[in-house]
C-alpha atoms as a PDB file:
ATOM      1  CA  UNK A   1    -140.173  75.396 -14.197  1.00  0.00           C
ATOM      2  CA  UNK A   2    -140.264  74.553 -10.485  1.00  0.00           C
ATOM      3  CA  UNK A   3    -138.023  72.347  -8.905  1.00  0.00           C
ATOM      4  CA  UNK A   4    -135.614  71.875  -5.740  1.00  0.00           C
ATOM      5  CA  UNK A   5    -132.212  73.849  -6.375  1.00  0.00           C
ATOM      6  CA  UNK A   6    -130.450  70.969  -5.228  1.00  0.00           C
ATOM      7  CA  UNK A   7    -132.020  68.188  -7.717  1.00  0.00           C
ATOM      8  CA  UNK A   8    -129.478  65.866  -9.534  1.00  0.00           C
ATOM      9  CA  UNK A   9    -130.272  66.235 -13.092  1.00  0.00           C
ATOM     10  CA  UNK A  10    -129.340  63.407 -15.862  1.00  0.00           C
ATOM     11  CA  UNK A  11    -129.400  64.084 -19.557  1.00  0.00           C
ATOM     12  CA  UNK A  12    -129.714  60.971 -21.788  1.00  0.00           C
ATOM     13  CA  UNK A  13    -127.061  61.881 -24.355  1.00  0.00           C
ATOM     14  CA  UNK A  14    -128.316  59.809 -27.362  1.00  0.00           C
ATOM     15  CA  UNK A  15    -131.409  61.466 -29.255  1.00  0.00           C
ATOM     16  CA  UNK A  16    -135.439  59.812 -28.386  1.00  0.00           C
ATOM     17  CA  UNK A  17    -138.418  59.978 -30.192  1.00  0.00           C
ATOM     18  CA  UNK A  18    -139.994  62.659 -28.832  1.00  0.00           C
ATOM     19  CA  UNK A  19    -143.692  60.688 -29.401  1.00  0.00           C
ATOM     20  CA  UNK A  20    -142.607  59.009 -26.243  1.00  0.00           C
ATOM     21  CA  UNK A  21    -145.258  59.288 -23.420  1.00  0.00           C
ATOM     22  CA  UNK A  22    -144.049  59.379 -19.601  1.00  0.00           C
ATOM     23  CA  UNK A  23    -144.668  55.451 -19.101  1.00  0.00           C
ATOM     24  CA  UNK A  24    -142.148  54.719 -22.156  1.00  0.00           C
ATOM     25  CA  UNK A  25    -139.462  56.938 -20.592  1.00  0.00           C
ATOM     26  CA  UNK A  26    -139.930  55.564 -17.464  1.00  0.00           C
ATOM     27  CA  UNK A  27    -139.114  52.077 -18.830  1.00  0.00           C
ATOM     28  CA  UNK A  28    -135.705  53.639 -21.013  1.00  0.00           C
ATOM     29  CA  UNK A  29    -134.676  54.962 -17.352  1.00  0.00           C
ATOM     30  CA  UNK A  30    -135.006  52.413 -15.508  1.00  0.00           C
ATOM     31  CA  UNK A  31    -133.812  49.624 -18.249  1.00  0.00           C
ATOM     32  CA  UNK A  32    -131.435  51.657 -20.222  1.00  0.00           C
ATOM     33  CA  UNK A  33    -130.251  54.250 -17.906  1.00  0.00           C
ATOM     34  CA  UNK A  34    -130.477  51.425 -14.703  1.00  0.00           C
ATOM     35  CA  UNK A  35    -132.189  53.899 -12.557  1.00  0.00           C
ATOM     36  CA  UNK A  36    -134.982  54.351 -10.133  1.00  0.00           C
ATOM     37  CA  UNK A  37    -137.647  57.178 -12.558  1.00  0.00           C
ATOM     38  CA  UNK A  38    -139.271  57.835  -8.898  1.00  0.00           C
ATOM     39  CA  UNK A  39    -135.845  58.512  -7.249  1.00  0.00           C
ATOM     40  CA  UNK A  40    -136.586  62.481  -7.061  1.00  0.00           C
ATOM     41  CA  UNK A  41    -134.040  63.654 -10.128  1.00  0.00           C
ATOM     42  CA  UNK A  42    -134.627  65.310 -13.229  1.00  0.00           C
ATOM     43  CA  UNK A  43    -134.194  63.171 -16.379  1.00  0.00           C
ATOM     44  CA  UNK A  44    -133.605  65.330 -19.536  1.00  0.00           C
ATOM     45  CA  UNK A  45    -133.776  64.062 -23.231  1.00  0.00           C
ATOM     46  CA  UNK A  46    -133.247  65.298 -26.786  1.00  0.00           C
ATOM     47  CA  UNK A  47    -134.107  65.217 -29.828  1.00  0.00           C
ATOM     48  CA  UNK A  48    -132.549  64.127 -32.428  1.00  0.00           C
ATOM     49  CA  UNK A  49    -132.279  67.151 -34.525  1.00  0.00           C
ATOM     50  CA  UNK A  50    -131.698  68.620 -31.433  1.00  0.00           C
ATOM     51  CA  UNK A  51    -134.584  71.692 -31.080  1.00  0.00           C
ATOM     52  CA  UNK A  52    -136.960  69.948 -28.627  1.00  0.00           C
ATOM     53  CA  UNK A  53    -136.392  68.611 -25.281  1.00  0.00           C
ATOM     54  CA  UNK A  54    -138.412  67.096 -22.672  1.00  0.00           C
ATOM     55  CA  UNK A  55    -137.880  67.048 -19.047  1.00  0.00           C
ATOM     56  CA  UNK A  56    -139.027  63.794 -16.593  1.00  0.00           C
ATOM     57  CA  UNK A  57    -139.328  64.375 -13.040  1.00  0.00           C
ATOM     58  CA  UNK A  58    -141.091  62.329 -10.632  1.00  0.00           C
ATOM     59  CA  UNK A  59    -142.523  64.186  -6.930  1.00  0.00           C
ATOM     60  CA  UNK A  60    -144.173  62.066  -4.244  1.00  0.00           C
ATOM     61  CA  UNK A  61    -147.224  59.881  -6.251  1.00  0.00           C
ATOM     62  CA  UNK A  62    -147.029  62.119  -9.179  1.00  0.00           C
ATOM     63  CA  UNK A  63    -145.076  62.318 -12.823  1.00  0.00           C
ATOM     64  CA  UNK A  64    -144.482  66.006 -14.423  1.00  0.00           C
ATOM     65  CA  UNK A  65    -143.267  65.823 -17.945  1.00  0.00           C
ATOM     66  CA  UNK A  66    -141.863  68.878 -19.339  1.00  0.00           C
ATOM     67  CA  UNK A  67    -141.646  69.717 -23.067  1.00  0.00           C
ATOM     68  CA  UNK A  68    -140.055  72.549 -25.081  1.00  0.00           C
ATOM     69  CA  UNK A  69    -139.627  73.179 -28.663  1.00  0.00           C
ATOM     70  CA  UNK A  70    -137.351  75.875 -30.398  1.00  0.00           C
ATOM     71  CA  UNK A  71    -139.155  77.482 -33.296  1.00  0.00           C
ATOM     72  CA  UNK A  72    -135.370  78.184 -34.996  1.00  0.00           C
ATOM     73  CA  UNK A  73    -132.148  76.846 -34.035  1.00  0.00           C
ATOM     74  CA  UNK A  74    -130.801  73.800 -31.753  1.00  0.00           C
ATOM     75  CA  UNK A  75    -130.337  73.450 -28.421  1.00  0.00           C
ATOM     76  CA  UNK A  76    -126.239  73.325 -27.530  1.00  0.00           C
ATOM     77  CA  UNK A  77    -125.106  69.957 -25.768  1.00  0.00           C
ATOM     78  CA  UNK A  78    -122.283  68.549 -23.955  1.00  0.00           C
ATOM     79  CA  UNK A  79    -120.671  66.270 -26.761  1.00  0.00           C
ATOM     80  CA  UNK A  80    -119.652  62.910 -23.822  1.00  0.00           C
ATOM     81  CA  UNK A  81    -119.289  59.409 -25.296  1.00  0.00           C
ATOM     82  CA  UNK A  82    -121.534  57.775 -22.469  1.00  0.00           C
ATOM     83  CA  UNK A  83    -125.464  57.232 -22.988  1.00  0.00           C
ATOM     84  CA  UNK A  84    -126.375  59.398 -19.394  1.00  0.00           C
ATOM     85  CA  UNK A  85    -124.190  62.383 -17.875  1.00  0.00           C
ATOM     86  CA  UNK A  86    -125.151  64.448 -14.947  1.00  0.00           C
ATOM     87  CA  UNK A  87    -126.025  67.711 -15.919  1.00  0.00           C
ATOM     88  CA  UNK A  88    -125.072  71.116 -14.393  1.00  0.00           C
ATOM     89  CA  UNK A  89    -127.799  73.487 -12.671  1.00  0.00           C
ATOM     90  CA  UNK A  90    -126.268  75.880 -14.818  1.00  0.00           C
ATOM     91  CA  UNK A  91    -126.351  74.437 -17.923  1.00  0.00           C
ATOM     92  CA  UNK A  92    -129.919  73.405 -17.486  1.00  0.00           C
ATOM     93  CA  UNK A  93    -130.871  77.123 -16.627  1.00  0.00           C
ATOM     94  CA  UNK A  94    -129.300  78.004 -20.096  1.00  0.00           C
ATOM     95  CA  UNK A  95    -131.021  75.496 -22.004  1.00  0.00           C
ATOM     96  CA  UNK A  96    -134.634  76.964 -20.674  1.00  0.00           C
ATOM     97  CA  UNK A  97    -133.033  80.505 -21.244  1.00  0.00           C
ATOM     98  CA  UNK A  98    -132.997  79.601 -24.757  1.00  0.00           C
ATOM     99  CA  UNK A  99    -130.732  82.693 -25.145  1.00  0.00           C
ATOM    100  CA  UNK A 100    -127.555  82.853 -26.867  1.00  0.00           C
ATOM    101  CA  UNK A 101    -126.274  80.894 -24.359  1.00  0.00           C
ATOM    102  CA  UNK A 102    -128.198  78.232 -24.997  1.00  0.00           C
ATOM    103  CA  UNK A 103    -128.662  78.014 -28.716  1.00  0.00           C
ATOM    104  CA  UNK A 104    -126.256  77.670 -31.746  1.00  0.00           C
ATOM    105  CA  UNK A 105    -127.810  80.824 -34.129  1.00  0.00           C
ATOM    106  CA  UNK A 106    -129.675  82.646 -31.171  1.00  0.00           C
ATOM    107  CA  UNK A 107    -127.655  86.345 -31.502  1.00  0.00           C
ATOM    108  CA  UNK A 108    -130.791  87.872 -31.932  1.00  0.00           C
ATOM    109  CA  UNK A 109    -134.712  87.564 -31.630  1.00  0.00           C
ATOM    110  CA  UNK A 110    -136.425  85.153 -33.664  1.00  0.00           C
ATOM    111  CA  UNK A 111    -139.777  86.747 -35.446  1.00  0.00           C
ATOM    112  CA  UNK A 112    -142.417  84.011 -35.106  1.00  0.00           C
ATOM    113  CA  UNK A 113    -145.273  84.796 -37.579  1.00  0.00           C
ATOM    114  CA  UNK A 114    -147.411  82.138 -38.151  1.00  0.00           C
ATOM    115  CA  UNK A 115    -149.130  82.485 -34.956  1.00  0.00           C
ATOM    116  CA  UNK A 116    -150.484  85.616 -35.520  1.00  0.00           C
END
């Protein structure tokens, strides 16, 4: 994924419906989160069984929305009581690792075979 080092990145905490399109998660930042979806940051959601994510970012007259899907396990999250946190570059970088790192069961290589 390309993006600045130095971008701000919020994670909505509570799990969306993953169904949502870039116009609908525009409207939850800006009227749930009270915040500017063209303001140059990263806004990261979940879902709620917690194996997909998708990523918002806005650059200059453009939208980029970002989706990834574990085939096994969950994602790991910071457990905070508020709807939005700020997120750490690091974690981030773990979560798109999907490693161990970043995922509850990942200690070893998941065998996908239905794509074959």
């Amino acid at each position: 994924m390309l993006m600045p080092e130095n971008i701000k990145i919020y994670f909505y905490t509570q799990p969306v419906d993953m169904r949502k399109s870039i116009d609908t998660l525009c409207v939850m930042v800006a009227e749930v989160l009270k915040m500017n979806p063209t303001e140059g940051y990263l806004f990261l959601f979940r879902s709620k069984n917690g194996n997909k994510l998708k990523a918002l970012h806005y650059e200059t007259n453009c939208f980029t929305l970002w989706y990834r899907r574990l085939e096994k396990g969950k994602f790991v999250f910071q457990k905070k009581s508020e709807d939005c946190i700020e997120m750490s570059q690091e974690h981030f970088k773990r979560l798109l690792a999907s490693d161990k790192f970043s995922r509850r069961d990942a200690f070893e290589a998941n065998q996908i075979s239905h794509f074959s």
